[in-house]
Protein backbone atom coordinates (compact mmCIF):
# COMPACT_ATOMS: atom_id res chain seq x y z
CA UNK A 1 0.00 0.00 0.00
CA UNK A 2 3.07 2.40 -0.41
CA UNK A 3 2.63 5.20 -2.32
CA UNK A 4 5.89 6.50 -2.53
CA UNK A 5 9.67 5.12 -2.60
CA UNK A 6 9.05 3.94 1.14
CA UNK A 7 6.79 0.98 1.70
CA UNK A 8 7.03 0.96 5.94
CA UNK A 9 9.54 1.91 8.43
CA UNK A 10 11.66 -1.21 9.12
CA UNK A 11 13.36 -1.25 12.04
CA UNK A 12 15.54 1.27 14.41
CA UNK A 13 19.13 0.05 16.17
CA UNK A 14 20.58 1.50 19.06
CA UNK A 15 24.65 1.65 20.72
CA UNK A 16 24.18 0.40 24.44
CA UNK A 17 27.17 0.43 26.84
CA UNK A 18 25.38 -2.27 28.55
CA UNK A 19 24.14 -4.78 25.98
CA UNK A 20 22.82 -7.84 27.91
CA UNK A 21 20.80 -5.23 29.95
CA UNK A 22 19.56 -3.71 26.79
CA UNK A 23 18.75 -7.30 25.46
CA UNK A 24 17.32 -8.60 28.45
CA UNK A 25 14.75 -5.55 29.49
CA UNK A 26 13.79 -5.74 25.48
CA UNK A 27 13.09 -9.42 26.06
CA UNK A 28 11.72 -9.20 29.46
CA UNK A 29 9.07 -5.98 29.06
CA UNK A 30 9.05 -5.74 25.15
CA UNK A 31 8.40 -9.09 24.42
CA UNK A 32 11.39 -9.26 21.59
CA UNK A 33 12.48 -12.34 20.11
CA UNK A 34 16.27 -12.91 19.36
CA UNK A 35 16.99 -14.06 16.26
CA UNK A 36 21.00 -14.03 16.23
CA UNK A 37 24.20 -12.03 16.84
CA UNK A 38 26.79 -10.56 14.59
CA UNK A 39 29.70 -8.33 15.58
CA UNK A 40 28.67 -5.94 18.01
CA UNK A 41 24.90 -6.61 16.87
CA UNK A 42 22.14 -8.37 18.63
CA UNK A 43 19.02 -8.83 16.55
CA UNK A 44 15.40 -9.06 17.62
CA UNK A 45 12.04 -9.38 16.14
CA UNK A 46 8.69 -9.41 17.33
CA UNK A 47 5.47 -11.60 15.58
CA UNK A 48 6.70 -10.67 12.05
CA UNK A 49 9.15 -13.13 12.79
CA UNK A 50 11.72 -10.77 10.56
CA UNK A 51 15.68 -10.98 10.95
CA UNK A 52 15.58 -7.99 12.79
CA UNK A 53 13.48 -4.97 13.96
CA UNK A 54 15.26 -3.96 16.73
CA UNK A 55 19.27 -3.85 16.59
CA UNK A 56 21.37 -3.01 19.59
CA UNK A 57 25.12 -2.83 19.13
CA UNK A 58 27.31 -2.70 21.96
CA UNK A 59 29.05 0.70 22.02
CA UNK A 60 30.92 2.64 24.59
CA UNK A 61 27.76 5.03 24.89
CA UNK A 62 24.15 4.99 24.32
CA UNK A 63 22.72 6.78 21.31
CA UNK A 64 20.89 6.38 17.82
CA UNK A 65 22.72 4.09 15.41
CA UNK A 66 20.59 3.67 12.48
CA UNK A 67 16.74 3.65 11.25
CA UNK A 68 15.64 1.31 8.64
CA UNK A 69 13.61 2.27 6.24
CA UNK A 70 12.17 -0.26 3.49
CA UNK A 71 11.90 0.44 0.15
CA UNK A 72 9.24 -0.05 -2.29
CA UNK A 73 10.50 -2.59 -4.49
CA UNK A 74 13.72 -2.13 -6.32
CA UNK A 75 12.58 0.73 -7.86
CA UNK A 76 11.85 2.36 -4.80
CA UNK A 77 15.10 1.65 -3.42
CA UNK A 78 17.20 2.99 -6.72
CA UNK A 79 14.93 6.24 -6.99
CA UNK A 80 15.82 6.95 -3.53
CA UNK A 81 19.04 6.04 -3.98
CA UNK A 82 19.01 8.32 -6.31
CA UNK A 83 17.36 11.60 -4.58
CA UNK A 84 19.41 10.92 -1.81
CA UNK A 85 22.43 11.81 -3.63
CA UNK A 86 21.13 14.64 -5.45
CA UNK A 87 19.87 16.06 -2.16
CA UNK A 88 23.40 16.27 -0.77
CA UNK A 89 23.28 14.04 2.03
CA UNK A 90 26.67 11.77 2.25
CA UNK A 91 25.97 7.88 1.45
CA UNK A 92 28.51 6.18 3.97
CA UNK A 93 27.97 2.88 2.63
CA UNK A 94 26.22 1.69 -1.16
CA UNK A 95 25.25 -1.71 0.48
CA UNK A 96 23.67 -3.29 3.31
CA UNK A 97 24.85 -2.65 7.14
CA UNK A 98 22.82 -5.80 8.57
CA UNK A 99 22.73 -9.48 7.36
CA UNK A 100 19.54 -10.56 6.32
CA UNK A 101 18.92 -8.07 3.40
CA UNK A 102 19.35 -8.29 -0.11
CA UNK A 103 20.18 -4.60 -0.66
CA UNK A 104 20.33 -1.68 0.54
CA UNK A 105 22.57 1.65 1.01
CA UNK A 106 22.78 4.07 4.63
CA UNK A 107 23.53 8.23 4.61
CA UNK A 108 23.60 10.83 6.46
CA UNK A 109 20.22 12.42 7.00
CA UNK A 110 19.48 15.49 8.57
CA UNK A 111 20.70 16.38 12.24
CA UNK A 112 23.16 13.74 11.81
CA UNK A 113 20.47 10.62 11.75
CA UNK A 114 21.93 7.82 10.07
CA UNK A 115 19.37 6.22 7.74
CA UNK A 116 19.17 2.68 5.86
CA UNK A 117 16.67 1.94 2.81
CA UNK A 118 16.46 -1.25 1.38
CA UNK A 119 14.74 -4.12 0.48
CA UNK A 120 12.82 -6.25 3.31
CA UNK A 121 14.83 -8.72 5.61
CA UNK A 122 14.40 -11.95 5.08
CA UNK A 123 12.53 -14.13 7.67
CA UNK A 124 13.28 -15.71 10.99
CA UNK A 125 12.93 -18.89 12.53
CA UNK A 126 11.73 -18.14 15.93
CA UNK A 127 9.22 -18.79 18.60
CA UNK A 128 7.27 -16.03 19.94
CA UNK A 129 6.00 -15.62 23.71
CA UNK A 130 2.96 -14.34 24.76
CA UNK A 131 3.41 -10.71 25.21
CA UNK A 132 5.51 -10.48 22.29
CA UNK A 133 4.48 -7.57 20.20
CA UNK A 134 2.87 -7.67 16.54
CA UNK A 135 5.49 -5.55 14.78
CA UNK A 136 7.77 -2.46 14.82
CA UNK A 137 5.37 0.47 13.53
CA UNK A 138 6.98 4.23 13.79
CA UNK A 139 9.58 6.24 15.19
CA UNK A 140 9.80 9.75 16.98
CA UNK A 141 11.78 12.11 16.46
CA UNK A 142 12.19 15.47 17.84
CA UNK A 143 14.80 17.42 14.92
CA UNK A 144 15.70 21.13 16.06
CA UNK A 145 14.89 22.22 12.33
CA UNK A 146 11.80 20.98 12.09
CA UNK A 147 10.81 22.25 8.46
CA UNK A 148 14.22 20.95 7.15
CA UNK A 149 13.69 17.63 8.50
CA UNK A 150 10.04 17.63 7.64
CA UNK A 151 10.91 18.52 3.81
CA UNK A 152 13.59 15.56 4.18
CA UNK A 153 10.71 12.62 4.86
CA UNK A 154 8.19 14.86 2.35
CA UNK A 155 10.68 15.95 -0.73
CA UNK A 156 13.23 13.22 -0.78
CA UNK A 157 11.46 10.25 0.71
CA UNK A 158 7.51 10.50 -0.49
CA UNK A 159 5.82 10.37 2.78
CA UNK A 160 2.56 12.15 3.38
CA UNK A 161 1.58 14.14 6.17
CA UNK A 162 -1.77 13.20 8.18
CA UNK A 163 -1.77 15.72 11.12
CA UNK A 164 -0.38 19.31 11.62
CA UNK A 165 -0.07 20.21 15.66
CA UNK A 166 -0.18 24.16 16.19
CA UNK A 167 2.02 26.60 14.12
CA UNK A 168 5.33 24.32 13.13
CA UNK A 169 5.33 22.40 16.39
CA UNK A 170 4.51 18.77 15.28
CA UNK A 171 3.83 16.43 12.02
CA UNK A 172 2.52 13.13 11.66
CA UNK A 173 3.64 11.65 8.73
CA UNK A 174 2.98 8.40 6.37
CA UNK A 175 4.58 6.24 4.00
CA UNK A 176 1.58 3.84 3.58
CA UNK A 177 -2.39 3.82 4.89
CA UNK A 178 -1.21 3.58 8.54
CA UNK A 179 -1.69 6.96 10.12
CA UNK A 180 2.02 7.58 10.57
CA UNK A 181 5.53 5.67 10.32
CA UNK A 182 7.63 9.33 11.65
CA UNK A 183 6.61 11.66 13.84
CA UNK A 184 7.99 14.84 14.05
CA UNK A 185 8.22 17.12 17.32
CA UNK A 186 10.55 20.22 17.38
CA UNK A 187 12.87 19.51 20.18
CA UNK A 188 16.50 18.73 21.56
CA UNK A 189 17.61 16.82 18.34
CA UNK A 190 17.19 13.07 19.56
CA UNK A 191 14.88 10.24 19.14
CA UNK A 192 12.26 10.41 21.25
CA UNK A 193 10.31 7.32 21.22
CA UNK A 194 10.20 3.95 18.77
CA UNK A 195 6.94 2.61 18.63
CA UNK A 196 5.69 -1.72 18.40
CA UNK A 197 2.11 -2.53 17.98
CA UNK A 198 0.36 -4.82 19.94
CA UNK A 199 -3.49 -6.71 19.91
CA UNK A 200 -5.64 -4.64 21.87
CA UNK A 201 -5.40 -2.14 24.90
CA UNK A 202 -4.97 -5.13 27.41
CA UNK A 203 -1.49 -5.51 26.28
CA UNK A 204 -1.07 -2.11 27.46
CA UNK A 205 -2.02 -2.80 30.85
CA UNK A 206 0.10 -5.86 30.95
CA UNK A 207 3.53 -4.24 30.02
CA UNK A 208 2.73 -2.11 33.08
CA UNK A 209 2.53 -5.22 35.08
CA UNK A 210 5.74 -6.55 33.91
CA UNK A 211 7.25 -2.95 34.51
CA UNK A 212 6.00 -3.32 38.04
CA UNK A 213 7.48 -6.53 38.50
CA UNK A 214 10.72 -5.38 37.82
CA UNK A 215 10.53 -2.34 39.91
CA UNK A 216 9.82 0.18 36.78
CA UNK A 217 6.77 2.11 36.00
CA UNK A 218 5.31 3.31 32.89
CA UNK A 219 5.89 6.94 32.06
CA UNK A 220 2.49 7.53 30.34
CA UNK A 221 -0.47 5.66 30.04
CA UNK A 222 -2.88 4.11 28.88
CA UNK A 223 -3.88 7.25 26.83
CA UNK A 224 -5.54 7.95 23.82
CA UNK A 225 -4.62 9.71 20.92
CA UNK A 226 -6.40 12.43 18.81
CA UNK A 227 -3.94 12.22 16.56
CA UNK A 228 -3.83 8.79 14.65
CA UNK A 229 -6.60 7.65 17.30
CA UNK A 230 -4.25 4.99 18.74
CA UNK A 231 -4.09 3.84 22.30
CA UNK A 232 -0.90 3.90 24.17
CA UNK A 233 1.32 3.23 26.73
CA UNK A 234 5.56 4.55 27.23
CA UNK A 235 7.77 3.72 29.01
CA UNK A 236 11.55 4.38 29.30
CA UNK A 237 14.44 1.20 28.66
CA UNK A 238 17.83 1.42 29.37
CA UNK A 239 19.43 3.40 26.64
CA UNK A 240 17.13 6.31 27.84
CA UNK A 241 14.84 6.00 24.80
CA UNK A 242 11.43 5.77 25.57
CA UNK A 243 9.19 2.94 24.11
CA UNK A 244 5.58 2.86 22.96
CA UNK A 245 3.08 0.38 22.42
CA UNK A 246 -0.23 1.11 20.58
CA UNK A 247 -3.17 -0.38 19.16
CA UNK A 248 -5.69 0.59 17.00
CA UNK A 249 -3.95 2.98 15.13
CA UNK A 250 -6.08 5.34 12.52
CA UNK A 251 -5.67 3.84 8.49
CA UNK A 252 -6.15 6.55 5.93
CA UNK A 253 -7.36 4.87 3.07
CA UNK A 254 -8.17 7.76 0.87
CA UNK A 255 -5.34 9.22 -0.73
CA UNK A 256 -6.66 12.52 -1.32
CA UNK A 257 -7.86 12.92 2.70
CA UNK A 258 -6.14 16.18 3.74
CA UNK A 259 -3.67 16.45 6.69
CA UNK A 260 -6.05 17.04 10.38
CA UNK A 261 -5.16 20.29 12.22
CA UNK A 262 -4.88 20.88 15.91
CA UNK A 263 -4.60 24.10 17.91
CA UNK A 264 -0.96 23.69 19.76
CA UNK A 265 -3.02 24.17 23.08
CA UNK A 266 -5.87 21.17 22.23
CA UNK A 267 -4.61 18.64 24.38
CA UNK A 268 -6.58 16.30 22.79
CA UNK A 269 -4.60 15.89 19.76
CA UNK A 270 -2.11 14.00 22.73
CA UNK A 271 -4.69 13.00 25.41
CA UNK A 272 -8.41 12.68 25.02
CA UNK A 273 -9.08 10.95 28.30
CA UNK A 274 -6.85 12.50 30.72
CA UNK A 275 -4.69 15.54 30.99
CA UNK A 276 -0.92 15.01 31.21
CA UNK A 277 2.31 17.23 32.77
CA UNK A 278 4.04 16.55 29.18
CA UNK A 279 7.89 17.89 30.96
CA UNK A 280 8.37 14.34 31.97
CA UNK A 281 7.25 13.20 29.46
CA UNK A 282 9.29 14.98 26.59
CA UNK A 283 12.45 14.93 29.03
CA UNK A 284 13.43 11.34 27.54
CA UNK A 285 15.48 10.77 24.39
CA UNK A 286 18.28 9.29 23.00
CA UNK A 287 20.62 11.49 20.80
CA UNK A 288 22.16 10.01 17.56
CA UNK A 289 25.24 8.06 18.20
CA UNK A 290 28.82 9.88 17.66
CA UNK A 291 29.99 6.23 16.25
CA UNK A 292 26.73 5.15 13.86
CA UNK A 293 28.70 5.49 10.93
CA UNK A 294 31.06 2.47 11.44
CA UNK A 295 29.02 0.20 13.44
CA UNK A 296 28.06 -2.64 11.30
């Protein structure tokens, strides 16, 4: 259902300078499957039973590494190839960073995010638990330029936007009929969240029992959304990121359906059943990693 060079958002990694706690706590509360190891790389994957979704690679400090993004076919992937390059921003490597994949090429995006298209991973042979989570579904981020990053996704990537929040504050984009695979937030520069999909809002209240079990607490939720009309719950892992999962998540199945806007100061865009202190909540992030050019 892509409509663009970008068919869905594939999968994010992350450096850890503790990468069995990482590993474990995505295991644990996530519900992530490993599928292997390679290098500094751990893999993980949730029902899509995919080679990876989730990549942490042991580092010296936290921060971003790399978001996936897969392309639409090989065409998809060699026009964006393509527009990349003519856009300016530096391709570090013309093939693949991550076994699995049958192509693909990583650059330098705006704000120094270090993004991968290419062409799905191939599957994995796993066994999934109970509270493992459908599939990886969106990232994020909060760019200090928001307009430059915005045109990035829009211009040079194809994706459309569903929401506007107040006068250049937020954007909630989309690469297919799912409400959106990137958010965008002007903020500190960083990641914000990455976001997993799960059955139905009692999954929501069963990561926060798992959290409680292991001394933790979630940072938001259950809440829902105005924007994208999903139900959610955060919390915050180890790497200082803060995870999401959601259900029921808005489809926009007619192309020509224009973009929603929200008044900055409608809280309901964020929270229709409850009214949230959003300084916590917008405290949390994880910066892009100093060393996400070289680890592979």
């Amino acid at each position: 259902m892509a409509f663009g060079v970008i068919s869905e958002i594939g999968y994010v990694s992350l450096q850890t300078s503790d990468i069995e706690a990482s590993v474990a706590h995505a295991k644990d509360i996530l519900g992530l499957v490993e599928t292997g190891r390679s290098g500094n790389a751990v893999y993980l994957s949730s029902r899509a039973k995919l080679h990876h979704e989730m990549v942490y690679l042991d580092a010296p400090e936290h921060g971003v590494g790399h978001i996936g993004l897969i392309a639409a076919g090989k065409a998809g992937l060699d026009t964006a190839r393509t527009r990349v390059r003519e856009a300016g921003y530096p391709i570090f490597s013309e093939t693949a960073l991550h076994p699995g994949v049958a192509d693909g090429f990583a650059f330098v995006g705006p704000e120094d995010f270090v993004f991968e298209i290419y062409l799905g991973p191939a599957r994995a042979d796993i066994t999934v638990g109970g509270h493992t989570p459908d599939r990886f579904g969106h990232v994020n981020l909060h760019p200090r330029n928001l307009q430059a990053m915005l045109t990035f996704f829009t211009d040079v990537l194809d994706f459309r936007i569903s929401d506007v929040i107040g006068d250049d504050f937020a954007y909630f984009l989309r690469c297919n009929a799912e409400h959106h695979g990137v958010a965008l937030m002007k903020g500190k520069g960083w990641m914000h969240h990455h976001a997993w999909q799960v059955q139905s809002i009692a999954d929501l209240g069963k990561v926060g029992d798992r959290l409680h079990e292991h001394g933790l607490r979630l940072l938001m939720g259950p809440v829902r959304h105005g924007a994208g009309h999903n139900m959610a719950a955060y919390y915050v892992e180890p790497t200082g990121a803060v995870v999401e999962l959601y259900t029921d998540m808005e489809w926009i199945l007619d192309d020509d359906r224009p973009p929603i806007l929200w008044p900055q100061d409608d809280r309901a865009w964020a929270t229709k059943w409850s009214i949230y202190d959003f300084s916590e909540f917008r405290s949390h992030g994880l910066f892009p990693a100093r060393e996400a050019i070289t680890a592979q």
